[in-house]
N, C-alpha and C. Protein backbone atom coordinates (compact mmCIF):
# COMPACT_ATOMS: atom_id res chain seq x y z
N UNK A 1 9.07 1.75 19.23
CA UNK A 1 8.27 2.07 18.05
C UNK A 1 7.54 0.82 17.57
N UNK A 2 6.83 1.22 16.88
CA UNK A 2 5.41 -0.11 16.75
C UNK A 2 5.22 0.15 15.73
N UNK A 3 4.05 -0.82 14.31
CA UNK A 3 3.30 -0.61 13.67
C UNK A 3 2.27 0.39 14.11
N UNK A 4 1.82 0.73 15.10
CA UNK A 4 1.04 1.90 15.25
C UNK A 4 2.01 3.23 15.29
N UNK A 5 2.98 3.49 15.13
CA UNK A 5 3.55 4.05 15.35
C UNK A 5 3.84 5.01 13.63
N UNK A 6 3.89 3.98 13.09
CA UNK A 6 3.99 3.90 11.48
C UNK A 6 2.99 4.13 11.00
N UNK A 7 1.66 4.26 11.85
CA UNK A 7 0.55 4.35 10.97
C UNK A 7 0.41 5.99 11.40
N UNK A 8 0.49 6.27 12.42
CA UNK A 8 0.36 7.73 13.44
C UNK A 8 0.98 8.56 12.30
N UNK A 9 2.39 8.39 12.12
CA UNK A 9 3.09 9.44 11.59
C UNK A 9 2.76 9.55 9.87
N UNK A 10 2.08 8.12 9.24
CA UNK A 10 1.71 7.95 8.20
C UNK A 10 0.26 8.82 7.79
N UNK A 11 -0.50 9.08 8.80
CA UNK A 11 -1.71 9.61 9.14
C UNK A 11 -1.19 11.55 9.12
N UNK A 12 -0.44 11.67 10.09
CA UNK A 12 0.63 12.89 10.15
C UNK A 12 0.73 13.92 8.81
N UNK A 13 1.82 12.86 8.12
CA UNK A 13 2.22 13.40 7.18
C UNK A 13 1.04 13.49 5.78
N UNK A 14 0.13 12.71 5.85
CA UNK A 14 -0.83 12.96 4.85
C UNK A 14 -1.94 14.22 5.02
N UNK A 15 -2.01 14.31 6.45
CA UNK A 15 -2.75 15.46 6.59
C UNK A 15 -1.93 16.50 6.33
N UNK A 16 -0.45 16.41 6.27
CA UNK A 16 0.02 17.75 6.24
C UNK A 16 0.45 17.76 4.59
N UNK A 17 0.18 17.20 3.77
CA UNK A 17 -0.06 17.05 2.27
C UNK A 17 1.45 16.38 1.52
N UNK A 18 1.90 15.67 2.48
CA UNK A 18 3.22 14.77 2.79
C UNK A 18 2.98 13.69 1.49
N UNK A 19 2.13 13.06 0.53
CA UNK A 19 1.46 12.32 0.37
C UNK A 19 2.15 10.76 -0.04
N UNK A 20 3.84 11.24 -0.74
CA UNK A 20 4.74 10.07 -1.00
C UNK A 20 5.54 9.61 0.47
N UNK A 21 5.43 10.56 1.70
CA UNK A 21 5.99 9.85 2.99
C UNK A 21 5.29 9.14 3.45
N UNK A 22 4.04 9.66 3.56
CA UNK A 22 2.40 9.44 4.31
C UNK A 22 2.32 7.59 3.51
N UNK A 23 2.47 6.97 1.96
CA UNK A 23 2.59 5.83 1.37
C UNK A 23 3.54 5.21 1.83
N UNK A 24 4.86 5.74 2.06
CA UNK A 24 5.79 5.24 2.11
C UNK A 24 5.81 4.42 3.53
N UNK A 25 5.08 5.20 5.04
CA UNK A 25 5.41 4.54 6.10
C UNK A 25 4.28 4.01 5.77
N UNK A 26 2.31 3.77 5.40
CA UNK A 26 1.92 3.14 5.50
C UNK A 26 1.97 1.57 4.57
N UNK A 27 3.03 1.50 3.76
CA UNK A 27 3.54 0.58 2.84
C UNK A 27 4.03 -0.28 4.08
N UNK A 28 5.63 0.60 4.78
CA UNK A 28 6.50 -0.01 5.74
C UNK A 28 5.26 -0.81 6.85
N UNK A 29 3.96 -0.01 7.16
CA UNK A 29 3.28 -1.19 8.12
C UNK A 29 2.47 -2.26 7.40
N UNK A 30 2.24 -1.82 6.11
CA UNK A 30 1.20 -3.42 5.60
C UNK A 30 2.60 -4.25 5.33
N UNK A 31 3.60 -4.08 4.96
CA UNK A 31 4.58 -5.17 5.47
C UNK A 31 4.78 -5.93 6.60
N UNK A 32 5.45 -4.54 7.54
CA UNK A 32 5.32 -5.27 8.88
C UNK A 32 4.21 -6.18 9.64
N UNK A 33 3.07 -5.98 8.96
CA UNK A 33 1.82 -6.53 9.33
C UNK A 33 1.92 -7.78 8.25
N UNK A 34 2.25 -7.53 7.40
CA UNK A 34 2.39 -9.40 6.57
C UNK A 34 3.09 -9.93 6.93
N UNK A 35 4.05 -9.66 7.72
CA UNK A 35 5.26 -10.55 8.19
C UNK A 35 4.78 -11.52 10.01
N UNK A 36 3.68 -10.17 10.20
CA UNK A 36 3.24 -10.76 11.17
C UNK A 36 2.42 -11.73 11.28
N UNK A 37 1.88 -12.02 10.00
CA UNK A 37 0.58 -12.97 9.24
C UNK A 37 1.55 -13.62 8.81
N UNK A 38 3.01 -13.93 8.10
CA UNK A 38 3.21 -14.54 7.74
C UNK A 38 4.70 -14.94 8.47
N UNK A 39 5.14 -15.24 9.43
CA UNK A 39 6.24 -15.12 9.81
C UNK A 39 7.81 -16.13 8.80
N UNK A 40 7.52 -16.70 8.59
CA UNK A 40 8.34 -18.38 8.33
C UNK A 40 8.99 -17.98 6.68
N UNK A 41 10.12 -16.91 6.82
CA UNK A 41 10.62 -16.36 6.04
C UNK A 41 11.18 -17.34 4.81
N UNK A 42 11.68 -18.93 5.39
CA UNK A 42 11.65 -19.97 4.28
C UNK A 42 11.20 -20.15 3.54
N UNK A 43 9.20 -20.12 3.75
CA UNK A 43 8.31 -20.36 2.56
C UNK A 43 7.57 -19.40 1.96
N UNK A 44 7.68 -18.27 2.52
CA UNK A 44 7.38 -17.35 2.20
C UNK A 44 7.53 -16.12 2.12
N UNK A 45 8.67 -15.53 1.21
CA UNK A 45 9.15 -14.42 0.79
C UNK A 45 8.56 -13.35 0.81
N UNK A 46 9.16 -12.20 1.12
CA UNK A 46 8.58 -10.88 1.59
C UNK A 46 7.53 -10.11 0.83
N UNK A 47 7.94 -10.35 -0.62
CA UNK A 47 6.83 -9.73 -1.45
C UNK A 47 5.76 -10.58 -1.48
N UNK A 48 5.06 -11.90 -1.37
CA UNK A 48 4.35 -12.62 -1.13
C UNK A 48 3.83 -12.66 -0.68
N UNK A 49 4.63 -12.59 1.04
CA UNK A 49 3.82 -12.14 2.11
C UNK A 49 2.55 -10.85 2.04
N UNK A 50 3.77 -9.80 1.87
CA UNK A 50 2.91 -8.35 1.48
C UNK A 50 1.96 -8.67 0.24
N UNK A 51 2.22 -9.07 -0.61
CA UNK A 51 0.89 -9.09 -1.85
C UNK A 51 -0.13 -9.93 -1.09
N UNK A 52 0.03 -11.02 -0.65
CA UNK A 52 -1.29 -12.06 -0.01
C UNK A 52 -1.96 -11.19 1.23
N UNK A 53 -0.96 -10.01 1.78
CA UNK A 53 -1.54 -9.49 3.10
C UNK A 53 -2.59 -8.50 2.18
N UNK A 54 -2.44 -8.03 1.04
CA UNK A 54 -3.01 -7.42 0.74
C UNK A 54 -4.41 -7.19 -0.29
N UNK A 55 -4.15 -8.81 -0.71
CA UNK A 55 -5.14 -9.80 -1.17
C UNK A 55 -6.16 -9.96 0.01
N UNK A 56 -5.97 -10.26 0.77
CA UNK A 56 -7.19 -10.89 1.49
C UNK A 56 -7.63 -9.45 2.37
N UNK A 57 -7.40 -8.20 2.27
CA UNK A 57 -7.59 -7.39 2.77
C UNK A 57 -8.75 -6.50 1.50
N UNK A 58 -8.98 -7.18 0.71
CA UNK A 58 -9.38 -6.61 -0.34
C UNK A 58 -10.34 -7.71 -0.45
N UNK A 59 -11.74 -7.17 -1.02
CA UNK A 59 -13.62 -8.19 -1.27
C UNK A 59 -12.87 -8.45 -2.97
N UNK A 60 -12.59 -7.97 -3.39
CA UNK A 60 -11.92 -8.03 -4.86
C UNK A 60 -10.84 -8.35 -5.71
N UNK A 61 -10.63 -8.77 -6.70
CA UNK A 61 -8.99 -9.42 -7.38
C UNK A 61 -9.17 -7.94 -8.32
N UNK A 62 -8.10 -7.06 -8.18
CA UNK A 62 -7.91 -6.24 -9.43
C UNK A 62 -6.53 -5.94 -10.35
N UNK A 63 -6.70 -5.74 -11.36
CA UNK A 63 -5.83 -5.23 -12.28
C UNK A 63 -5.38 -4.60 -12.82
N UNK A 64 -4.58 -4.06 -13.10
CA UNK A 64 -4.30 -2.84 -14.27
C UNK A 64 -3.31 -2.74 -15.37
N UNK A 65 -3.32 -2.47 -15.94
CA UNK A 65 -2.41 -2.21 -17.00
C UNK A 65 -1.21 -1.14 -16.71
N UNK A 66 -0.14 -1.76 -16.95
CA UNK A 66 1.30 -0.91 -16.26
C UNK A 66 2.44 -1.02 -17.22
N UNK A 67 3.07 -0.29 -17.77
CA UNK A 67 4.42 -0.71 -18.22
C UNK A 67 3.88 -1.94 -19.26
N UNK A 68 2.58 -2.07 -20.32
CA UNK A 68 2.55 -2.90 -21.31
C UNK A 68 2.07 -4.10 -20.86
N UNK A 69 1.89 -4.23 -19.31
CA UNK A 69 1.10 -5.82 -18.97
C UNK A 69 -0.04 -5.47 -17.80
N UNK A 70 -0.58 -6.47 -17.16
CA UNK A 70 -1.51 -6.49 -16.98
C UNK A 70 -0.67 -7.05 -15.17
N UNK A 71 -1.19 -6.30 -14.00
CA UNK A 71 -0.78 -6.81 -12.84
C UNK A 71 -1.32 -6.38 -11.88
N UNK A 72 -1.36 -7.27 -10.93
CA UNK A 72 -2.00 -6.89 -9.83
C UNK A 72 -2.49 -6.10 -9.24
N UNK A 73 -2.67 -5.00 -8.54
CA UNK A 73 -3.07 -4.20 -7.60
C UNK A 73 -1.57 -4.04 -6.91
N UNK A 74 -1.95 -5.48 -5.86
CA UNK A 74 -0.94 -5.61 -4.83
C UNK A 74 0.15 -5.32 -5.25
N UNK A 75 0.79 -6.07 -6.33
CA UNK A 75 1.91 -6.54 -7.20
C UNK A 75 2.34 -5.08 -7.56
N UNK A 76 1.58 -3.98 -7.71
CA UNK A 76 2.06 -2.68 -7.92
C UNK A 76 2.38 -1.85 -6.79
N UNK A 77 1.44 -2.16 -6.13
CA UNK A 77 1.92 -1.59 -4.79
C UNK A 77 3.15 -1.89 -4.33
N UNK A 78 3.48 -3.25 -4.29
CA UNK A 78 4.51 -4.00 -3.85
C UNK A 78 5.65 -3.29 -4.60
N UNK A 79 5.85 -3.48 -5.92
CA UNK A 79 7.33 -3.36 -7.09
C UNK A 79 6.96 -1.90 -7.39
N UNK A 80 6.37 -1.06 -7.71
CA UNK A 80 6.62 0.20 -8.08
C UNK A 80 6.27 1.26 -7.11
N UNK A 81 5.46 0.82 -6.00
CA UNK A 81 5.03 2.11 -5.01
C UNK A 81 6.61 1.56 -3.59
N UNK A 82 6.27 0.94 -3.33
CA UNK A 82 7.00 0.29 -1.88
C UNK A 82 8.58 0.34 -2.26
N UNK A 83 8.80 -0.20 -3.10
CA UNK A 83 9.97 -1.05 -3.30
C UNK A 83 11.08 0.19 -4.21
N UNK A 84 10.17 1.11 -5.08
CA UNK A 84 10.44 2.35 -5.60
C UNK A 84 10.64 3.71 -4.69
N UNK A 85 9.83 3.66 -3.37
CA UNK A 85 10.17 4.80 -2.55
C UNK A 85 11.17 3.82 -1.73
N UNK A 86 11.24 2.72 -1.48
CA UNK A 86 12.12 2.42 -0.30
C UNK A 86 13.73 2.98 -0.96
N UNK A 87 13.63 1.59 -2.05
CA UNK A 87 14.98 1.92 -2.75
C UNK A 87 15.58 2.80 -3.99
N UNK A 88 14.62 3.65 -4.57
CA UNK A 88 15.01 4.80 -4.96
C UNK A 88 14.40 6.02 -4.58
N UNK A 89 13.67 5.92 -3.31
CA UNK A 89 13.82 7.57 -3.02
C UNK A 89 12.16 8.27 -3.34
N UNK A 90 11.74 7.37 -4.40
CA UNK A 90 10.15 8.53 -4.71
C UNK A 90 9.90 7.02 -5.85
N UNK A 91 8.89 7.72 -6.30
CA UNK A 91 7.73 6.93 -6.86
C UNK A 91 8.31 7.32 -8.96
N UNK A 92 8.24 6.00 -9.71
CA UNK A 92 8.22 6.37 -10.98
C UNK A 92 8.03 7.30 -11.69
N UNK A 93 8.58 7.99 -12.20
CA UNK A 93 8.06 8.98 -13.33
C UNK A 93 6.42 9.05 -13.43
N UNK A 94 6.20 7.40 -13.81
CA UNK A 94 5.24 7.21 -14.88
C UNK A 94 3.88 6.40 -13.61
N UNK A 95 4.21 7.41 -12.43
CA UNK A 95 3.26 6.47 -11.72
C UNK A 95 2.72 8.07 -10.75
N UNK A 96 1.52 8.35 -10.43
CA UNK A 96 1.37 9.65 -9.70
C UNK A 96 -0.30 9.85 -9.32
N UNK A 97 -0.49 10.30 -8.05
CA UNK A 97 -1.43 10.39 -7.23
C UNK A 97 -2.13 11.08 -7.59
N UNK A 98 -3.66 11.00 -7.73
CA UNK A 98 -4.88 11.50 -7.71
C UNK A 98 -5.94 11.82 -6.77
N UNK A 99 -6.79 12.82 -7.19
CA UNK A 99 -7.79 13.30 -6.39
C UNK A 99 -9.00 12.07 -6.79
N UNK A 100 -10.16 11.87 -5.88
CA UNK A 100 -9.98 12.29 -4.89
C UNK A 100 -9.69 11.34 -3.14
N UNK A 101 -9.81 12.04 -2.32
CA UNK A 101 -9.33 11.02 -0.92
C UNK A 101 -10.35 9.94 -0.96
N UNK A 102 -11.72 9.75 -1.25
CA UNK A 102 -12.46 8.89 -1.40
C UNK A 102 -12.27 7.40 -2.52
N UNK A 103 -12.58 6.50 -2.20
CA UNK A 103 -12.88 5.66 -3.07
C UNK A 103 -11.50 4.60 -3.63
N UNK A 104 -11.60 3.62 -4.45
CA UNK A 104 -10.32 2.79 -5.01
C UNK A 104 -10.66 3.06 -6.10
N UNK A 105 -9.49 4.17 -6.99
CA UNK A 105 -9.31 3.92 -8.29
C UNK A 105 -8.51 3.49 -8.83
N UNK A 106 -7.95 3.51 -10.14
CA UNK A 106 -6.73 3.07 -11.07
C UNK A 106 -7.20 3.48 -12.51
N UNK A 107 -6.15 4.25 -13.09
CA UNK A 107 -6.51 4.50 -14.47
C UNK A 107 -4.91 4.87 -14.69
N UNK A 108 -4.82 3.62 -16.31
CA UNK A 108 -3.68 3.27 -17.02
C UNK A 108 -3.77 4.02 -17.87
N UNK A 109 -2.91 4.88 -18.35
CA UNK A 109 -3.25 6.54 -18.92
C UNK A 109 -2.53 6.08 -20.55
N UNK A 110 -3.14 6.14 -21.29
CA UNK A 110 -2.95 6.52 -22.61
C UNK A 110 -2.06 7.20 -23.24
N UNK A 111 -2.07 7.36 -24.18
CA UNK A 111 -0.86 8.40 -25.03
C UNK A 111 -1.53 9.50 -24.68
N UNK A 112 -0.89 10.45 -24.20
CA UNK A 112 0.56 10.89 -24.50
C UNK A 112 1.11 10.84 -22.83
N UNK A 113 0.60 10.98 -22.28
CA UNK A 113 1.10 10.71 -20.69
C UNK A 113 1.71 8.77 -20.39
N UNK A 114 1.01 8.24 -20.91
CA UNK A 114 1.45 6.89 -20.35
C UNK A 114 1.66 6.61 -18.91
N UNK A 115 0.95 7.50 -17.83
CA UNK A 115 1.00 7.13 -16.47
C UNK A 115 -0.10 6.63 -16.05
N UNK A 116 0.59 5.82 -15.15
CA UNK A 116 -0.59 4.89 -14.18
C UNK A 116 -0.93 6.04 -12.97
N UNK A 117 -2.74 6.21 -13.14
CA UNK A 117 -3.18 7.15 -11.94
C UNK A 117 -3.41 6.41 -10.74
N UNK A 118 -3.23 6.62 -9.56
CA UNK A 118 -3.51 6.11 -8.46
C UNK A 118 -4.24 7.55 -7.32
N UNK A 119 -5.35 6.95 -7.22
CA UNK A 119 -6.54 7.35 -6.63
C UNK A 119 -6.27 7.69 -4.73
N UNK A 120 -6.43 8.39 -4.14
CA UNK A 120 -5.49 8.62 -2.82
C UNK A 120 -6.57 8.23 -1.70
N UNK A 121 -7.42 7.12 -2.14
CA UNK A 121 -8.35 6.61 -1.53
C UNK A 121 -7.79 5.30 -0.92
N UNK A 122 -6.48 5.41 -2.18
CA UNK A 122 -5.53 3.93 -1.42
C UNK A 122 -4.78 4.17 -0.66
N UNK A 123 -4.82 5.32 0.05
CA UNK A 123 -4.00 5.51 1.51
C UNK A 123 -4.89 5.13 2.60
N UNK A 124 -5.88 5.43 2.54
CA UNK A 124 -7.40 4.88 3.47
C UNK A 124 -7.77 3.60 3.70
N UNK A 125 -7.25 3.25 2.27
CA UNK A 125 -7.82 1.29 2.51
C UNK A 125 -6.54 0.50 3.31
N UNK A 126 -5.21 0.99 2.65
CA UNK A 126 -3.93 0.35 3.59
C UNK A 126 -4.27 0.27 4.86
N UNK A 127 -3.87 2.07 5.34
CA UNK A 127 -4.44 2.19 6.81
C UNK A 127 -5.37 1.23 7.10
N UNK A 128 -6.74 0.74 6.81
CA UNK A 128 -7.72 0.42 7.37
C UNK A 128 -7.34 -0.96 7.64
N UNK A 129 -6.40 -1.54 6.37
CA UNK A 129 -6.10 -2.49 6.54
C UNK A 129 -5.06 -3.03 7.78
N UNK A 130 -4.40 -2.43 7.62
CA UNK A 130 -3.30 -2.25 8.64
C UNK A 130 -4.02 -2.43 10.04
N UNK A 131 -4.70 -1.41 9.95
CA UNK A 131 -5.38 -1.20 11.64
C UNK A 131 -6.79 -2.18 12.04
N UNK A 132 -7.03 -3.14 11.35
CA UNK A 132 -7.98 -4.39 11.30
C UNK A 132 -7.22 -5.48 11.40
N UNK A 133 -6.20 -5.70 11.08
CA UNK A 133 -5.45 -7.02 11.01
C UNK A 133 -6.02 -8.17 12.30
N UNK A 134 -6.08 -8.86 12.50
CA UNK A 134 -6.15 -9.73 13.57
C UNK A 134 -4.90 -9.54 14.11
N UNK A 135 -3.72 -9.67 13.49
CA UNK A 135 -2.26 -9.45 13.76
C UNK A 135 -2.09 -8.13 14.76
N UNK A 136 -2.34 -7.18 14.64
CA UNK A 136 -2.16 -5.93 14.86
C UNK A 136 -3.47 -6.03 16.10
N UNK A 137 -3.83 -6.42 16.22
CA UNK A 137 -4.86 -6.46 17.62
C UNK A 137 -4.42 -5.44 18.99
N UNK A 138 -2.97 -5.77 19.51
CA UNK A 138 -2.21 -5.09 20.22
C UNK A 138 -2.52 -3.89 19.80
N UNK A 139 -1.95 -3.40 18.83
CA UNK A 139 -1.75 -1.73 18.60
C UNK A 139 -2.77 -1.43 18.34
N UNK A 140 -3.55 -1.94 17.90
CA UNK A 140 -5.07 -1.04 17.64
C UNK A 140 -6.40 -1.68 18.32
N UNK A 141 -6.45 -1.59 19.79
CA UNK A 141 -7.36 -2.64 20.82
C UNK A 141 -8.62 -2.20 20.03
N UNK A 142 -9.11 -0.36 19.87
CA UNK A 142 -9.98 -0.08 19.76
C UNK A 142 -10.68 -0.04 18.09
N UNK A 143 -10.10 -1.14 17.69
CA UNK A 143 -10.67 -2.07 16.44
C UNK A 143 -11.45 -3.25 16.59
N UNK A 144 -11.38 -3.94 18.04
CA UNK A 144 -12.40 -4.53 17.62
C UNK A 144 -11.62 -6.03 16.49
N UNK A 145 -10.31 -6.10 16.58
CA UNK A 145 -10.32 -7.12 15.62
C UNK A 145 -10.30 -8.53 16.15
């Protein structure tokens, strides 16, 4: 099994309207793919890795408002999408997927909901990311990276 392997079944399950498995394995490869960008586990810790893999995979620095502060993109992806399906199972209460498949959104929801929207355009950019890596060259020849 491979990072392409993780992206296949990640691809899989989103077409079949899977949409928190479909995040969950393409989370497990922009990891595996930062680790491959970043190997040297001494200086550079796993969430680090993954937030910087996902920094430079991005033309943009963005933010949002979450839980009363102001954080990353990555940094959410990382602690409430990744780290929330790995080790409890599904995604926050206060965190839930939007239409439509196009585009990068984020909207920090107001009273009376108080949820952070996430736009399902960020399953498209991971993938893309994932499958561009210089790292990932092997598994995905017909990228071109």
């Amino acid at each position: 099994m491979s990072i392409a392997s993780r992206i296949q079944d990640a691809v899989m399950l989103w077409e079949n309207g899977r949409t928190e498995g479909a995040f969950l394995l393409v989370l497990i490869a922009v990891a595996a793919s930062s680790r491959r960008r970043y190997p040297d586990r001494k200086t550079i810790k796993d969430r680090e890795a993954f937030e910087r893999f996902l920094t430079e995979a991005m033309s943009a620095r963005l933010h949002v408002e979450y839980r009363g502060d102001c954080h990353s993109v990555e940094h959410i992806f990382y602690k409430w999408l990744r780290c929330e399906l790995v080790h409890e199972g599904g995604l926050p209460l206060d965190i839930e997927f939007m239409s439509p498949d196009d585009g990068l959104s984020l909207r920090a929801g107001g009273a009376p909901e108080y949820v952070l929207k996430v736009s399902r355009g960020w399953f498209h950019h991971l993938v893309r990311a994932v499958m561009t890596a210089p790292e990932n060259r092997e598994f995905f020849p017909a990228n071109g990276s």
